[in-house]
N, C-alpha and C. Protein backbone atom coordinates (compact mmCIF):
# COMPACT_ATOMS: atom_id res chain seq x y z
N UNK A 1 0.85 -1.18 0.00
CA UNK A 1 0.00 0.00 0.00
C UNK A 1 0.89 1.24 0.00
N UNK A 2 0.55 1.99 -0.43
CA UNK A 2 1.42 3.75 -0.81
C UNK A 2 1.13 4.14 0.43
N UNK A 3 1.86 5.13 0.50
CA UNK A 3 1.66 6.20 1.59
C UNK A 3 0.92 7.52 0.98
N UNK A 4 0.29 8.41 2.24
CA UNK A 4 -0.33 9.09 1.89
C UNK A 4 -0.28 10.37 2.59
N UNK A 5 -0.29 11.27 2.34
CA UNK A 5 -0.13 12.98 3.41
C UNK A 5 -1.16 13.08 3.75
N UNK A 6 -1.42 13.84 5.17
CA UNK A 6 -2.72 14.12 6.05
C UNK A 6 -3.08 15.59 5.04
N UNK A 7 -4.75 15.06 4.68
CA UNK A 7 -5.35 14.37 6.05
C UNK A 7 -6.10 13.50 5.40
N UNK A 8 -5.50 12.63 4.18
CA UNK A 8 -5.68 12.21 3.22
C UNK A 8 -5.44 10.59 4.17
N UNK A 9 -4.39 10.36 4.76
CA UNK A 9 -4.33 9.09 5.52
C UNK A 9 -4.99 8.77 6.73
N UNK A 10 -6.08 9.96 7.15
CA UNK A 10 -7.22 9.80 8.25
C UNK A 10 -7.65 8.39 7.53
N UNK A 11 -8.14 8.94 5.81
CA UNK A 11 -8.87 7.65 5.64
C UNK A 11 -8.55 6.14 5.79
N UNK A 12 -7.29 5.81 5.59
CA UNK A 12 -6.83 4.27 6.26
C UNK A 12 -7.38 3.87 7.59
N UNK A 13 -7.73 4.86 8.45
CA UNK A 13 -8.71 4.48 9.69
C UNK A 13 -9.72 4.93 10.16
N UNK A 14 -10.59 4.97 9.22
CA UNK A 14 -12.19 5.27 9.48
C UNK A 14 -13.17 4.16 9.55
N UNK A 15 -11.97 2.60 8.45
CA UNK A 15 -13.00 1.77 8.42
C UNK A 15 -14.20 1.84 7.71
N UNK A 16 -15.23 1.31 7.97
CA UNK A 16 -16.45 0.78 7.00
C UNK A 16 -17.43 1.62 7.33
N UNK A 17 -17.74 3.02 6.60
CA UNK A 17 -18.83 3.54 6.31
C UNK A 17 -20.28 3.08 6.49
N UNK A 18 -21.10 4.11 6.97
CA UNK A 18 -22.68 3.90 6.37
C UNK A 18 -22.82 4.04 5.21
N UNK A 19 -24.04 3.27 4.51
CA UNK A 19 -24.27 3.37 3.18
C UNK A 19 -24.84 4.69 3.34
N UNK A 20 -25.95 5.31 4.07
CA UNK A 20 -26.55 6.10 3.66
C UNK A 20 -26.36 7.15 4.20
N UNK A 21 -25.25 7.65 5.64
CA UNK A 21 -25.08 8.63 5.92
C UNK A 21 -23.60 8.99 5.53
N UNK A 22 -23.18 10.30 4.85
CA UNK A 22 -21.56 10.25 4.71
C UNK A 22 -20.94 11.12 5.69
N UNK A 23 -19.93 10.78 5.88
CA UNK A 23 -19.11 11.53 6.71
C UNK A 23 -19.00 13.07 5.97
N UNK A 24 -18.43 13.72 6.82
CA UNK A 24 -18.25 15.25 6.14
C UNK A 24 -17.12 15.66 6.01
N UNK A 25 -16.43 15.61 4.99
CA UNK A 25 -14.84 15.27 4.49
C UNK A 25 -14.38 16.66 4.17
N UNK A 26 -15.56 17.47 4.16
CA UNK A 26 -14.52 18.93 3.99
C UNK A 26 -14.41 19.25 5.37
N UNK A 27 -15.33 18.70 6.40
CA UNK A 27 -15.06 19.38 8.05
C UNK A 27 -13.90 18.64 8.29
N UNK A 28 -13.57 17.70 7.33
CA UNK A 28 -12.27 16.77 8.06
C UNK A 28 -10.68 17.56 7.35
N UNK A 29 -10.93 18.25 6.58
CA UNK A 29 -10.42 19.41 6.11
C UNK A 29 -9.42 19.03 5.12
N UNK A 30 -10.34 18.28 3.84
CA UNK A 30 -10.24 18.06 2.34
C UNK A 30 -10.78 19.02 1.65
N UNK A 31 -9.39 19.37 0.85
CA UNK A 31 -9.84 20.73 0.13
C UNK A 31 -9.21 20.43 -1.35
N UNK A 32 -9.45 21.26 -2.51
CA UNK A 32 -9.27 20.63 -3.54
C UNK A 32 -8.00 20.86 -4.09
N UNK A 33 -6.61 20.80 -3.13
CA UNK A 33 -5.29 20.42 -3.17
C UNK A 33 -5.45 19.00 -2.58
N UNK A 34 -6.15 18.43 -2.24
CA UNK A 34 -6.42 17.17 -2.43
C UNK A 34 -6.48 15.85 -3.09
N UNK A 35 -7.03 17.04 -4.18
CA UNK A 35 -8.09 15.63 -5.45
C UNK A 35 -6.56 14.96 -6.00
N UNK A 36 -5.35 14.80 -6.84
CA UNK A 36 -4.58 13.72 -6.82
C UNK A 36 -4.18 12.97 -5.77
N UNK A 37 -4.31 13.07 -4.55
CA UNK A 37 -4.01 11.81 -3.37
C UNK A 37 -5.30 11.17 -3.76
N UNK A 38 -6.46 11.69 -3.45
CA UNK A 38 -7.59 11.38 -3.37
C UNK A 38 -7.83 10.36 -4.33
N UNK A 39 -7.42 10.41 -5.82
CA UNK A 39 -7.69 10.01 -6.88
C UNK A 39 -6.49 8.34 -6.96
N UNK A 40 -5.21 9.28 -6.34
CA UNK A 40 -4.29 7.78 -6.14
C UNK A 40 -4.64 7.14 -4.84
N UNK A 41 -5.73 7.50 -4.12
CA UNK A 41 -5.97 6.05 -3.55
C UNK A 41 -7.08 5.28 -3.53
N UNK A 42 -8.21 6.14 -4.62
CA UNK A 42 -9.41 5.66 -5.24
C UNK A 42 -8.63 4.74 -6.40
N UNK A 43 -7.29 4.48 -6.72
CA UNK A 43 -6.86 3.51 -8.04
C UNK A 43 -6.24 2.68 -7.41
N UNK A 44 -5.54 2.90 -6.11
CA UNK A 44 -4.62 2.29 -5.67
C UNK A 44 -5.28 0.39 -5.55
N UNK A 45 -5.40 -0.30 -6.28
CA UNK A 45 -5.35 -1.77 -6.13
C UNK A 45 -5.03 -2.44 -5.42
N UNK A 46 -4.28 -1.91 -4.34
CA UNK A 46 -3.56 -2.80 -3.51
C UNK A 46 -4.77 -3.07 -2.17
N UNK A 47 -5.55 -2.31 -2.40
CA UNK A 47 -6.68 -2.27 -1.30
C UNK A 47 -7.31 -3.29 -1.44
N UNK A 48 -7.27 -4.22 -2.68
CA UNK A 48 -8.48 -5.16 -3.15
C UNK A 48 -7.42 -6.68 -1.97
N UNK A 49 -5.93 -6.27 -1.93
CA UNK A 49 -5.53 -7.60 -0.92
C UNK A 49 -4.84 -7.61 0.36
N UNK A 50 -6.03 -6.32 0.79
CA UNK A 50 -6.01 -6.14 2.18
C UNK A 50 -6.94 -7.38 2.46
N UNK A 51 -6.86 -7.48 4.09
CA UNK A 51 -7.80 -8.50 4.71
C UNK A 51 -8.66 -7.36 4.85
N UNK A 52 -10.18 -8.10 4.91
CA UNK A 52 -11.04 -7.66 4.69
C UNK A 52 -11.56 -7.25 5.75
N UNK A 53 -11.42 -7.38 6.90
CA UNK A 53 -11.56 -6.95 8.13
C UNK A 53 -10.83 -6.00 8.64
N UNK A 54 -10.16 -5.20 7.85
CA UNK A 54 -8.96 -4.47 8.12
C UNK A 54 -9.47 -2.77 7.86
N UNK A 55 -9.68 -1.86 8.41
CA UNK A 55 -10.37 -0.62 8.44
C UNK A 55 -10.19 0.04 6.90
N UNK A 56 -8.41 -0.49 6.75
CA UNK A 56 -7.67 0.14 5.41
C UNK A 56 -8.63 -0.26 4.04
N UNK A 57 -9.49 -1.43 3.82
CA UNK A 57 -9.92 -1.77 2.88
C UNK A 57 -10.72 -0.20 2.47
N UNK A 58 -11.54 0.11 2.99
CA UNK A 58 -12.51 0.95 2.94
C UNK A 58 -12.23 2.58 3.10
N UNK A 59 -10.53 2.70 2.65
CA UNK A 59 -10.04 3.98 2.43
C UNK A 59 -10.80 4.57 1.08
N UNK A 60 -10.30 3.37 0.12
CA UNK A 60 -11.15 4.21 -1.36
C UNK A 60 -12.63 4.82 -1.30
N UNK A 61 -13.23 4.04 -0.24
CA UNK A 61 -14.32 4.21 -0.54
C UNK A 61 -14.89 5.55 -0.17
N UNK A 62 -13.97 6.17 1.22
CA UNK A 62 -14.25 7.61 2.19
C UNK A 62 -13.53 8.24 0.58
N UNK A 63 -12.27 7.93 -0.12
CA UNK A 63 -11.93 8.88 -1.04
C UNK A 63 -12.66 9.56 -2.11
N UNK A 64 -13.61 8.07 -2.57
CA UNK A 64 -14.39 8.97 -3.80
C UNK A 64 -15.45 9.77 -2.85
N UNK A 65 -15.99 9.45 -1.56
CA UNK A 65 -16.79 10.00 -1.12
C UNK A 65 -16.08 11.76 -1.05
N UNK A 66 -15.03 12.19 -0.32
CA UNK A 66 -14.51 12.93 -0.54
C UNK A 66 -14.47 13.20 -1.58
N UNK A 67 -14.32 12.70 -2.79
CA UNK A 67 -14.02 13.85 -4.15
C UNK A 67 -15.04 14.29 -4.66
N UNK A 68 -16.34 13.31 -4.28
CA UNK A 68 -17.79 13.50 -4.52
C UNK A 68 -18.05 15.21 -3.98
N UNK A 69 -17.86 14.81 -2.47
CA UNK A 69 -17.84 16.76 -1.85
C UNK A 69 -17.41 17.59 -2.52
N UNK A 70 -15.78 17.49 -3.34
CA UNK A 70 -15.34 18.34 -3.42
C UNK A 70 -15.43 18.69 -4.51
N UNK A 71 -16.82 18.01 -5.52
CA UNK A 71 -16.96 18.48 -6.72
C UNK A 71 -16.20 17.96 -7.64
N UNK A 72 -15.14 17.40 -7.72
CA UNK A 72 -13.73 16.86 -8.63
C UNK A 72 -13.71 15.98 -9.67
N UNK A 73 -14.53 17.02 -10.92
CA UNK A 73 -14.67 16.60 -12.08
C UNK A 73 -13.76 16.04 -12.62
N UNK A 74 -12.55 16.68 -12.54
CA UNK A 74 -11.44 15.79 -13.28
C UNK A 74 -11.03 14.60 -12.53
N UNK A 75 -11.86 14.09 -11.67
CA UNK A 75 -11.42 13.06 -10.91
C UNK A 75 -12.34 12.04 -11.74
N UNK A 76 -13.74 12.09 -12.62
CA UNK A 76 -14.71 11.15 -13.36
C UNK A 76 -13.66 9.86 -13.86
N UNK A 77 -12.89 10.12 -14.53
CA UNK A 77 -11.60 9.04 -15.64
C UNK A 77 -11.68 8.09 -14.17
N UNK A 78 -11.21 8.52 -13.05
CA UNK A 78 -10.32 7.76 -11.89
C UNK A 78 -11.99 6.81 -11.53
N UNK A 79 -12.47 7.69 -11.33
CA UNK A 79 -13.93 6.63 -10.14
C UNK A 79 -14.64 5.71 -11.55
N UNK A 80 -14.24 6.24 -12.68
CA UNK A 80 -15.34 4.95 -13.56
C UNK A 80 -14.25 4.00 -13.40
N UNK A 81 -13.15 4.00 -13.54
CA UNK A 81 -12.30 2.80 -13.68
C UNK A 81 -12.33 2.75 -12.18
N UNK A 82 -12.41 2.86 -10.85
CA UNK A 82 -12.79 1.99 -10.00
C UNK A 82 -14.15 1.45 -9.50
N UNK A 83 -14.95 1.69 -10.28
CA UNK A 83 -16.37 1.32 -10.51
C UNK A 83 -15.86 -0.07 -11.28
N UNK A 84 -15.65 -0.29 -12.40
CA UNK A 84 -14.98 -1.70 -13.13
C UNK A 84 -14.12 -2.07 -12.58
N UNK A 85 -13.55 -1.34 -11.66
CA UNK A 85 -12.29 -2.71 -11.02
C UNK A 85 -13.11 -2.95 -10.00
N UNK A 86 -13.74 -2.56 -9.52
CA UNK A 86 -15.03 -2.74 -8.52
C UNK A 86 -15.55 -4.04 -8.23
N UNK A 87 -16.36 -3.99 -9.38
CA UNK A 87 -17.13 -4.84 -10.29
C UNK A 87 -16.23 -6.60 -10.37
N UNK A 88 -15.24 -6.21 -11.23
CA UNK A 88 -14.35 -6.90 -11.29
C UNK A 88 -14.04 -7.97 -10.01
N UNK A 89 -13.47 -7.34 -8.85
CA UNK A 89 -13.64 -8.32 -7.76
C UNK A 89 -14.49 -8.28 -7.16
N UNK A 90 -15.67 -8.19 -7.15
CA UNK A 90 -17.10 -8.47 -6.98
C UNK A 90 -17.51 -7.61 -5.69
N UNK A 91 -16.63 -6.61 -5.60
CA UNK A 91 -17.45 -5.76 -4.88
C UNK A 91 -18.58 -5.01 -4.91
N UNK A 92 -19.16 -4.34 -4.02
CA UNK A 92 -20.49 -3.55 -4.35
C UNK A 92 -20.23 -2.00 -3.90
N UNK A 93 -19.19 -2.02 -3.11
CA UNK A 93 -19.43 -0.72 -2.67
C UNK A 93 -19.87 0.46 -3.37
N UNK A 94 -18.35 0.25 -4.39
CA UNK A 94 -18.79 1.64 -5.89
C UNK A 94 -20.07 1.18 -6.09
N UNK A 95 -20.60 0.42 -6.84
CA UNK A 95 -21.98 -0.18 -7.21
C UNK A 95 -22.92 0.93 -6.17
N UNK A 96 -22.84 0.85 -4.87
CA UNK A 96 -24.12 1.27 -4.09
C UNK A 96 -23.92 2.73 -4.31
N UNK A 97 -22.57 3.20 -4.25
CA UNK A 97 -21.79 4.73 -4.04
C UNK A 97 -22.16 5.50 -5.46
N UNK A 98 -21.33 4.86 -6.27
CA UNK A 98 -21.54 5.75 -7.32
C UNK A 98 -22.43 6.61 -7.95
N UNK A 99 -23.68 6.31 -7.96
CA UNK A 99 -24.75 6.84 -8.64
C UNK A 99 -24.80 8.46 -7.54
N UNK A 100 -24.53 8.49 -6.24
CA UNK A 100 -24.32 9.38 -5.55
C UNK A 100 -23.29 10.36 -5.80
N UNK A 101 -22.32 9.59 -6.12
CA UNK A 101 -20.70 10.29 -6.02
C UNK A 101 -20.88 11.16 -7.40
N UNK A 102 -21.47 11.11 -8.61
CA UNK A 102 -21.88 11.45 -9.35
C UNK A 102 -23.05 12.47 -9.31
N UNK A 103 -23.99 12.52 -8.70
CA UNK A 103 -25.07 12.91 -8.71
C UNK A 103 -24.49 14.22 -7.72
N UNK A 104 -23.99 13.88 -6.76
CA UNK A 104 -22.83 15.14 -5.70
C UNK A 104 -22.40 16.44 -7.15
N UNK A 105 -21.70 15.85 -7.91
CA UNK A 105 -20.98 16.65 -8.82
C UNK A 105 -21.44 17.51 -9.91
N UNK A 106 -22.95 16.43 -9.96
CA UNK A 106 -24.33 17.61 -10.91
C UNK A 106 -23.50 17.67 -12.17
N UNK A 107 -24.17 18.70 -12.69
CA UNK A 107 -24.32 18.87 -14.15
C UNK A 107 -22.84 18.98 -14.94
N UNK A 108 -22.19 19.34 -14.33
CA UNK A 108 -20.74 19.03 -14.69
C UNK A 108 -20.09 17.64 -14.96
N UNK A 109 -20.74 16.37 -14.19
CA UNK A 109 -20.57 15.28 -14.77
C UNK A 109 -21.03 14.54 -15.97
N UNK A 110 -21.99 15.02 -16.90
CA UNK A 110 -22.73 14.66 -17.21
C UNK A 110 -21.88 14.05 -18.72
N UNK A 111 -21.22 15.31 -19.30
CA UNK A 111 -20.77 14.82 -20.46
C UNK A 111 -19.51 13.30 -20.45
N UNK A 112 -18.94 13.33 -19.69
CA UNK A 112 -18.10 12.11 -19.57
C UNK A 112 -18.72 10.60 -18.59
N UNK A 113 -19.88 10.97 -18.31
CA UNK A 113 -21.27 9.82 -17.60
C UNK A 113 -21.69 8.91 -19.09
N UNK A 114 -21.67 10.25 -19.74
CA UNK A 114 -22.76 10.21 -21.26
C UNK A 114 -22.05 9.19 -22.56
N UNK A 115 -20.69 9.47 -22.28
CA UNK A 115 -19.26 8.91 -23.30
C UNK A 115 -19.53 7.45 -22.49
N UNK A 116 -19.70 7.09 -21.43
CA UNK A 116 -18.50 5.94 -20.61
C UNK A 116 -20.20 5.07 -20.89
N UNK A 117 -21.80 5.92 -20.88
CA UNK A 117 -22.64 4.63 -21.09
C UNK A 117 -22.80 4.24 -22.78
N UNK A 118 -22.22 5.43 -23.08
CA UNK A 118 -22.52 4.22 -24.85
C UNK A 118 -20.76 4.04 -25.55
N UNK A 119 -20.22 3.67 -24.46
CA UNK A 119 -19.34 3.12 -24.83
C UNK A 119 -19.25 1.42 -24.74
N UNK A 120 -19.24 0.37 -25.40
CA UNK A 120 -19.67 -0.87 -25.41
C UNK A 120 -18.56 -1.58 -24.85
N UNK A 121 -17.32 -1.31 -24.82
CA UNK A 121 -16.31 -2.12 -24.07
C UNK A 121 -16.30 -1.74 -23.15
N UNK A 122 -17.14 -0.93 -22.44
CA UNK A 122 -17.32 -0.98 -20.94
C UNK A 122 -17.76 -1.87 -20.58
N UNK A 123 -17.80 -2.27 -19.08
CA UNK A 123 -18.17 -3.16 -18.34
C UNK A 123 -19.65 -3.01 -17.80
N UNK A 124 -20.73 -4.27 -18.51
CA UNK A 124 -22.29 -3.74 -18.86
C UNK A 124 -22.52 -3.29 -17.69
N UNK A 125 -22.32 -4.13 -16.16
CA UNK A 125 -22.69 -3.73 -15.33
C UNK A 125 -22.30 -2.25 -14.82
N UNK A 126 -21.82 -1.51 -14.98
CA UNK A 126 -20.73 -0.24 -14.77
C UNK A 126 -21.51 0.75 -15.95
N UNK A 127 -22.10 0.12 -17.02
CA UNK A 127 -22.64 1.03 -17.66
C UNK A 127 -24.08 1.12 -16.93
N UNK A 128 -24.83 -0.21 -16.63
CA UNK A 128 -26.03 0.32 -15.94
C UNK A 128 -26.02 0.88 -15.10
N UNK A 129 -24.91 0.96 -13.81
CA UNK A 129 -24.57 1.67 -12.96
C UNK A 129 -24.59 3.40 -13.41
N UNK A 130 -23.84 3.48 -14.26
CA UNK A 130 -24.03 5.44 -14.91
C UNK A 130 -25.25 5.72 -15.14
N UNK A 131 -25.87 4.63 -16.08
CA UNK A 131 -27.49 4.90 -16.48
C UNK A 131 -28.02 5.44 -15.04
N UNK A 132 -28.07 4.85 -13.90
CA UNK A 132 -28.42 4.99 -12.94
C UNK A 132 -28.19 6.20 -12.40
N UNK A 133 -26.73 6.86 -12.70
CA UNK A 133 -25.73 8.02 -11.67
C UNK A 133 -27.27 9.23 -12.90
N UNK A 134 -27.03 8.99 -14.24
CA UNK A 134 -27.51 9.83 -15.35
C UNK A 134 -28.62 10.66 -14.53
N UNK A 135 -29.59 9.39 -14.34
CA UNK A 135 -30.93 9.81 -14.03
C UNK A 135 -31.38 10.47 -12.45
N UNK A 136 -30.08 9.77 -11.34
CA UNK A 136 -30.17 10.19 -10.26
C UNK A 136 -29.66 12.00 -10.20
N UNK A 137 -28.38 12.45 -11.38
CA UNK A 137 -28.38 13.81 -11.84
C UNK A 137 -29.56 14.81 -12.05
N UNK A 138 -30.48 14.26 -13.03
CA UNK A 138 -31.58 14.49 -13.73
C UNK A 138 -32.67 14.76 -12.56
N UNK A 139 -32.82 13.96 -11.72
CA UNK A 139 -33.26 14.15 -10.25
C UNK A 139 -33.42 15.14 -9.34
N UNK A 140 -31.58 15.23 -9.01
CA UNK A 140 -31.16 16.17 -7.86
C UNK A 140 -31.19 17.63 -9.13
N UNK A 141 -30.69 17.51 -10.08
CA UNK A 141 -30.44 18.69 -10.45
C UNK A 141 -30.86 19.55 -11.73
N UNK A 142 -32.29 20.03 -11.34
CA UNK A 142 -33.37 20.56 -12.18
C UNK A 142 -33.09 20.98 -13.78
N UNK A 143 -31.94 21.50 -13.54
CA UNK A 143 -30.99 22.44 -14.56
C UNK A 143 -30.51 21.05 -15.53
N UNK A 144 -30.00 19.99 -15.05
CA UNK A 144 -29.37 19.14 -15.83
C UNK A 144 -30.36 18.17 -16.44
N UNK A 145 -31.43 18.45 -16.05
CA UNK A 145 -32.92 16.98 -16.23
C UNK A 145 -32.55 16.76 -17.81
N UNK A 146 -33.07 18.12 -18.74
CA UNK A 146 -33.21 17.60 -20.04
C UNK A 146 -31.54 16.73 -20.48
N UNK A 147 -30.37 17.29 -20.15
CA UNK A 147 -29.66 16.56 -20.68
C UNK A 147 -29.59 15.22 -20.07
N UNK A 148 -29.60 15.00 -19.35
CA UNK A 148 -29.75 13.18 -18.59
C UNK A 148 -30.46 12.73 -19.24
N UNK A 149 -31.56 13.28 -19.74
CA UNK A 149 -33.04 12.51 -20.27
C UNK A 149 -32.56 12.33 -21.26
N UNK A 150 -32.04 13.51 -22.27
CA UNK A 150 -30.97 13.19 -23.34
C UNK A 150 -30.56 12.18 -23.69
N UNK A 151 -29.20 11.80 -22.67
CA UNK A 151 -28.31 10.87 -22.59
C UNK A 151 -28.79 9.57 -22.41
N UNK A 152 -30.22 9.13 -21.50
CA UNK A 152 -30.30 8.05 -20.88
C UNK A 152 -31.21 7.75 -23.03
N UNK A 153 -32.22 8.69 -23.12
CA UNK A 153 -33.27 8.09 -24.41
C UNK A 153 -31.83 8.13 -25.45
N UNK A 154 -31.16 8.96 -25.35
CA UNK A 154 -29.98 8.57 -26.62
C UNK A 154 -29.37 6.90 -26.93
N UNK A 155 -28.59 6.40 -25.58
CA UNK A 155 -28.74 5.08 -25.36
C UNK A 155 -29.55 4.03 -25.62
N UNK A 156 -31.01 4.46 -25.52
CA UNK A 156 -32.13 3.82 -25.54
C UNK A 156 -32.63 3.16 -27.06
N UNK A 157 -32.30 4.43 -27.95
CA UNK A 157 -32.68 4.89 -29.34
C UNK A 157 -31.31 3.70 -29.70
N UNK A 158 -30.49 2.98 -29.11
CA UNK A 158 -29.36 2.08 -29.52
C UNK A 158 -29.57 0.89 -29.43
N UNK A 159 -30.65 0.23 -28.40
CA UNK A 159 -31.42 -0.45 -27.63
C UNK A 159 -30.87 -2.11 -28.56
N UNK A 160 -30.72 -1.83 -29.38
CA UNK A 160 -30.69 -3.32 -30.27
C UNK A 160 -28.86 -3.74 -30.22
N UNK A 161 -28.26 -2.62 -29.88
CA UNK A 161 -26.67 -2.63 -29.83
C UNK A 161 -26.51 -2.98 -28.44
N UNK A 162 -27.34 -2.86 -27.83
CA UNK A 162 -27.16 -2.75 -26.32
C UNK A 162 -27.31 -4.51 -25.68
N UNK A 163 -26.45 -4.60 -24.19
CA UNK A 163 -26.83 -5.26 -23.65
C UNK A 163 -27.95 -5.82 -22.99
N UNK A 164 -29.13 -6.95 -22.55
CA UNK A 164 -30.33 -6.46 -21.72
C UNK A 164 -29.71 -5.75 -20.63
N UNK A 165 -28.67 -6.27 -20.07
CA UNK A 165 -28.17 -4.95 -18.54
C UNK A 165 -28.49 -3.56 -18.90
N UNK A 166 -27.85 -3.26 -20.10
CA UNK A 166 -27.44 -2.04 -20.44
C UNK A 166 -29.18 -1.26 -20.71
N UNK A 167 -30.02 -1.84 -21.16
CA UNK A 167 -31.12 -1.94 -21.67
C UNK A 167 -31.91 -1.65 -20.30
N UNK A 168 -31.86 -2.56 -19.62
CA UNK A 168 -32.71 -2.93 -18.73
C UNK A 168 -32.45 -1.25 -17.27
């Protein structure tokens, strides 16, 4: 596992989150000289062969939550590829997180949400997952509705290229 500068290595000991309440990562005083730690330890892999009982597993997960706060668009590239590495070892966390961590960032996420679901060598499940982040945008954020709606019927209008996941 890498090392990390405070207060970026609080997260190695926070341990296992609520799903539905988040911690408050800017009172923990993440600011957006942050977002590359943040981002190298939302990639960092080495978390997937921690023991699982070990607080450290569940650093990435306070990180994207943190970048979620801090708005950190250019952080989208980093959290879809740990959404598929996610996936990959059969975790759920991103799975439950993401559609949030996204939806945090509003209308600014939208165009690189929009690329990663009709992209087909994505990982189907990871694309229904965005479908999901799309519409939960469209939701929270009045201003962004028509383009989500956009994006999700654009996909839709593909429906025969598509996976049933992707579909469904």
């Amino acid at each position: 596992m890498q090392s990390y500068p405070s207060p970026v290595d609080q997260l190695l000991q926070l341990g296992q989150p609520a799903l539905d309440e988040w911690d408050d990562y800017l009172a923990r005083g993440f600011a957006p000289e942050h977002v590359p730690d943040l981002q190298r330890m939302v990639a960092d892999s080495t978390f997937f062969d921690e023991d699982s009982q070990s607080p450290v597993v569940f650093a990435p997960t306070h990180a994207w939550r943190a970048l979620a706060q801090l708005r950190a668009i250019d952080a989208i590239p980093t959290l879809l590829d740990a959404l598929e590495e996610d996936i990959r070892h059969g975790g759920d966390w991103a799975v439950e997180d993401m559609p949030r961590v996204f939806a945090e960032m509003g209308e600014g996420a939208l165009p690189a949400l929009a690329a990663f679901l009709g992209d087909a060598t994505k990982h189907e499940s990871a694309r229904w997952n965005i479908a999901d982040a799309l519409s939960k945008i469209g939701q929270e954020h009045p201003s962004a509705r028509a383009s989500s709606v956009s994006a999700l019927v654009g996909q839709l209008e593909r429906a025969a290229e598509n996976s049933p996941v992707v579909n469904a």
